[in-house]
PDB file of N, CA and C in Angstrom:
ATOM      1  N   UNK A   1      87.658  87.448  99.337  1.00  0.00           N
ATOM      2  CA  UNK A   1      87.531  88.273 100.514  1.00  0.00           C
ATOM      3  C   UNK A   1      87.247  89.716 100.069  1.00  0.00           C
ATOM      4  N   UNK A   2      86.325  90.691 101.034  1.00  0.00           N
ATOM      5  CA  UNK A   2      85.820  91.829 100.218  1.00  0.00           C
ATOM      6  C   UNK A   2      86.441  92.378 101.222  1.00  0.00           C
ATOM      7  N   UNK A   3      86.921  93.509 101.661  1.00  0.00           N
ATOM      8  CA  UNK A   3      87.476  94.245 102.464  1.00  0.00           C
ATOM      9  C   UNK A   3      86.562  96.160 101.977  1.00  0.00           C
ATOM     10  N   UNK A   4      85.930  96.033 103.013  1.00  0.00           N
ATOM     11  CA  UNK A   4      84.811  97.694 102.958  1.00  0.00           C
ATOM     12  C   UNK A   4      85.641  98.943 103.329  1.00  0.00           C
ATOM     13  N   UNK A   5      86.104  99.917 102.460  1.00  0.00           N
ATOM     14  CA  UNK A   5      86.679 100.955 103.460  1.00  0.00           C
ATOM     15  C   UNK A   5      85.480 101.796 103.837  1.00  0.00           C
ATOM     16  N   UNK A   6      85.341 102.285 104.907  1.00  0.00           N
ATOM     17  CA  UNK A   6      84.473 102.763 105.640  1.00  0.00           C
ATOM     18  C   UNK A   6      85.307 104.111 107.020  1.00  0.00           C
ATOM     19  N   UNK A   7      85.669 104.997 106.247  1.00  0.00           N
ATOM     20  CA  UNK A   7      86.859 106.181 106.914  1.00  0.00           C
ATOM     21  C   UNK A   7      85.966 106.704 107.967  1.00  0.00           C
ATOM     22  N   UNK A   8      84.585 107.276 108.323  1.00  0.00           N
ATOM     23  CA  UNK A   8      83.804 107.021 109.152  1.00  0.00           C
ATOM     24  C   UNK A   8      84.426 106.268 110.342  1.00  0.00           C
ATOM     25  N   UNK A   9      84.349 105.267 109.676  1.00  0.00           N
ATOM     26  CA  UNK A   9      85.037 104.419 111.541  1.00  0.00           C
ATOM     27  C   UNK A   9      86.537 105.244 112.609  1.00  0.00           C
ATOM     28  N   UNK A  10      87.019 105.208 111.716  1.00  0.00           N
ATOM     29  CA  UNK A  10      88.342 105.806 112.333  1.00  0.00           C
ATOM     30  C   UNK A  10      88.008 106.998 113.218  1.00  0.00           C
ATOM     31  N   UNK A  11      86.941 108.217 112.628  1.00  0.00           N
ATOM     32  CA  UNK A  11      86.783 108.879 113.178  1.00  0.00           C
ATOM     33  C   UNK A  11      85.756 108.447 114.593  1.00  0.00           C
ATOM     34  N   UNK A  12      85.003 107.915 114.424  1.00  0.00           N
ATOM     35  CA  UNK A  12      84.067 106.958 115.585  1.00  0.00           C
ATOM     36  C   UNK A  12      85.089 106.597 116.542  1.00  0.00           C
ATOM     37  N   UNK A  13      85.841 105.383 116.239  1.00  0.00           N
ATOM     38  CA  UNK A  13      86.908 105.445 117.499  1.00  0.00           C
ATOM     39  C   UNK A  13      87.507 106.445 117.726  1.00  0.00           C
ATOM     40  N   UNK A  14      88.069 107.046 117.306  1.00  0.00           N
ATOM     41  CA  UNK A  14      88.899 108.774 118.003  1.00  0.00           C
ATOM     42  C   UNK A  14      87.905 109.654 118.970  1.00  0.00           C
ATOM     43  N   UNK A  15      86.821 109.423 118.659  1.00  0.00           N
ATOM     44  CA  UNK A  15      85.385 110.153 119.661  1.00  0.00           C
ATOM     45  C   UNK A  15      85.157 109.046 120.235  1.00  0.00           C
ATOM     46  N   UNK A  16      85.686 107.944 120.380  1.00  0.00           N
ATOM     47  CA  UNK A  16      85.197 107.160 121.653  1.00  0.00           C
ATOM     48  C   UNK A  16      85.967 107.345 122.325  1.00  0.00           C
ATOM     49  N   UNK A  17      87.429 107.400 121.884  1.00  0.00           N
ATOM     50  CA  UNK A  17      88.832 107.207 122.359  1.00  0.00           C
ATOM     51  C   UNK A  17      88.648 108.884 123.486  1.00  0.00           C
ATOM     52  N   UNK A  18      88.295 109.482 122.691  1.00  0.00           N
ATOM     53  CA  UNK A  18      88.175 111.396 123.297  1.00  0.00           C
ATOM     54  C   UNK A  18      87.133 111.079 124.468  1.00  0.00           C
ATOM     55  N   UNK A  19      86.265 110.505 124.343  1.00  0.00           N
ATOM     56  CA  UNK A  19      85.074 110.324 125.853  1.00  0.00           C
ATOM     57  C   UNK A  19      85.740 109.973 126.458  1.00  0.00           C
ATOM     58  N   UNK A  20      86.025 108.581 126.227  1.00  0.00           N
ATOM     59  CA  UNK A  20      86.698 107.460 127.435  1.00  0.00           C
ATOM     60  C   UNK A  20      88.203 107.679 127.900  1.00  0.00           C
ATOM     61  N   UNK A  21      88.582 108.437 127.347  1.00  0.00           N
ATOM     62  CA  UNK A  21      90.031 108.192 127.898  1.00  0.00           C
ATOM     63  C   UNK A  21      90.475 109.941 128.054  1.00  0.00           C
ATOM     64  N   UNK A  22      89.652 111.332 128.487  1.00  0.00           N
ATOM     65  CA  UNK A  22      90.087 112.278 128.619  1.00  0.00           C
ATOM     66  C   UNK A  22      90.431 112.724 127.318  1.00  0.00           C
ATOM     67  N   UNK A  23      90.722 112.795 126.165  1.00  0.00           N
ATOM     68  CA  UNK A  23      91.451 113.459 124.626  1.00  0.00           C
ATOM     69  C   UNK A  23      93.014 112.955 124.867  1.00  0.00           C
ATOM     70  N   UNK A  24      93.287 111.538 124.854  1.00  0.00           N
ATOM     71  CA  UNK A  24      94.679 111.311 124.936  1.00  0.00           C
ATOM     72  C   UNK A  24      95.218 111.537 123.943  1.00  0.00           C
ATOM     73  N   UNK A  25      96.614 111.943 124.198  1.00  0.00           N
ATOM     74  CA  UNK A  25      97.652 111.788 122.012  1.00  0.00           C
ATOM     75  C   UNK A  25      97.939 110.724 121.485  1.00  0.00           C
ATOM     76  N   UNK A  26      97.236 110.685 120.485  1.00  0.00           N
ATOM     77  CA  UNK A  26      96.829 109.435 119.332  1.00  0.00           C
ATOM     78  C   UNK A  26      97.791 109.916 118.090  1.00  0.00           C
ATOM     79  N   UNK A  27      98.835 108.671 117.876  1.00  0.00           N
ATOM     80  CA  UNK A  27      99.539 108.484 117.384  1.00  0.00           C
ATOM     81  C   UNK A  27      99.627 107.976 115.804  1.00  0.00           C
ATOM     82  N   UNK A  28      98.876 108.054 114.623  1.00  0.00           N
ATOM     83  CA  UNK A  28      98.705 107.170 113.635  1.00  0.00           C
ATOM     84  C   UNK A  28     100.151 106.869 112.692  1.00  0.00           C
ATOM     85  N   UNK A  29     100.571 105.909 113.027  1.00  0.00           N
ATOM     86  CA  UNK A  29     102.282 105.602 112.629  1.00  0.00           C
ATOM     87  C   UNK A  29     102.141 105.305 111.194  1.00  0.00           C
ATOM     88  N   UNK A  30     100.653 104.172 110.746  1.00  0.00           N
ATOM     89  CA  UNK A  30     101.160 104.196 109.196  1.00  0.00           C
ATOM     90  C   UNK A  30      99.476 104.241 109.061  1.00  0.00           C
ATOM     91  N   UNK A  31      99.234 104.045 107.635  1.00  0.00           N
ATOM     92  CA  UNK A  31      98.028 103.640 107.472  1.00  0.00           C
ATOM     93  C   UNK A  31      97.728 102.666 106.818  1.00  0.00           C
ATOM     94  N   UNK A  32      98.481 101.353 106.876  1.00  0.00           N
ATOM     95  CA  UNK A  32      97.969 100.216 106.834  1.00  0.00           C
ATOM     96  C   UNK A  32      97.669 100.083 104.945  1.00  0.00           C
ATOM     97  N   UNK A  33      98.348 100.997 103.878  1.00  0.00           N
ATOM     98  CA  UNK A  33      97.724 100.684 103.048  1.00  0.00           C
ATOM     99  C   UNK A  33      99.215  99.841 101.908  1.00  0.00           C
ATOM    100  N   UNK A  34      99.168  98.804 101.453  1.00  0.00           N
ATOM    101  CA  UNK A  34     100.160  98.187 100.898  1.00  0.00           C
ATOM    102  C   UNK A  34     100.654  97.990 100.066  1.00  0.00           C
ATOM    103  N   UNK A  35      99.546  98.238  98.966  1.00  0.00           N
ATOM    104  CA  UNK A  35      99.125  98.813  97.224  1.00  0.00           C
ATOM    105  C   UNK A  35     100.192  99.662  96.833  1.00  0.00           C
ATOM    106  N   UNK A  36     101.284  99.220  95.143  1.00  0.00           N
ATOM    107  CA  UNK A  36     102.106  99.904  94.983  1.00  0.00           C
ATOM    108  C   UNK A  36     101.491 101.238  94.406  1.00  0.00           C
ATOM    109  N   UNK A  37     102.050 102.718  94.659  1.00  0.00           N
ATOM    110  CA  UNK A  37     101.382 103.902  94.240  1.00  0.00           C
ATOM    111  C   UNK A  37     101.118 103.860  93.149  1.00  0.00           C
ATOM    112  N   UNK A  38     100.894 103.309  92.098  1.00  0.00           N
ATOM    113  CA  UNK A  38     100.859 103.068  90.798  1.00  0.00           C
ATOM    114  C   UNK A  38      99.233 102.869  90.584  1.00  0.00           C
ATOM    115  N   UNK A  39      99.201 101.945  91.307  1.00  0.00           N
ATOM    116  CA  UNK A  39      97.275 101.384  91.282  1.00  0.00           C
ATOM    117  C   UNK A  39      96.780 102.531  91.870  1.00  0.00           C
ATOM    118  N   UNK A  40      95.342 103.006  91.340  1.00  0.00           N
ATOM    119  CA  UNK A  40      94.586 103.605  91.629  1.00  0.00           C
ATOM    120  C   UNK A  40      93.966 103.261  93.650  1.00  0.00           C
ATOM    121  N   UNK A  41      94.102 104.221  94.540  1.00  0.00           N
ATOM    122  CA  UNK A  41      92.977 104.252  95.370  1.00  0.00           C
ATOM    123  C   UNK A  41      91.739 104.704  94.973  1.00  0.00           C
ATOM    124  N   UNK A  42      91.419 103.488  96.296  1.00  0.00           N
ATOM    125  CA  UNK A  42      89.605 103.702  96.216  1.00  0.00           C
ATOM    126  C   UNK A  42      88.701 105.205  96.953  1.00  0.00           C
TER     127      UNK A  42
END
């Protein structure tokens, strides 16, 4: 399984989220990443 990070997107939904829904408060609780700090990010 290849998994693409593509950080681009996040911002795309937040400007869809800002059209469509007035600029509501957007909450980001974690970021989903699971990798012990030891290993290099991409």
């Amino acid at each position: 399984m290849v998994i693409v990070i593509y950080p681009a997107g996040l911002m795309n939904l937040l400007r869809h989220f800002q059209h469509e829904y007035k600029n509501p408060e957007i909450f980001i609780m974690e970021n989903g990443w699971t990798k012990s700090t030891t290993e290099p990010r991409p």
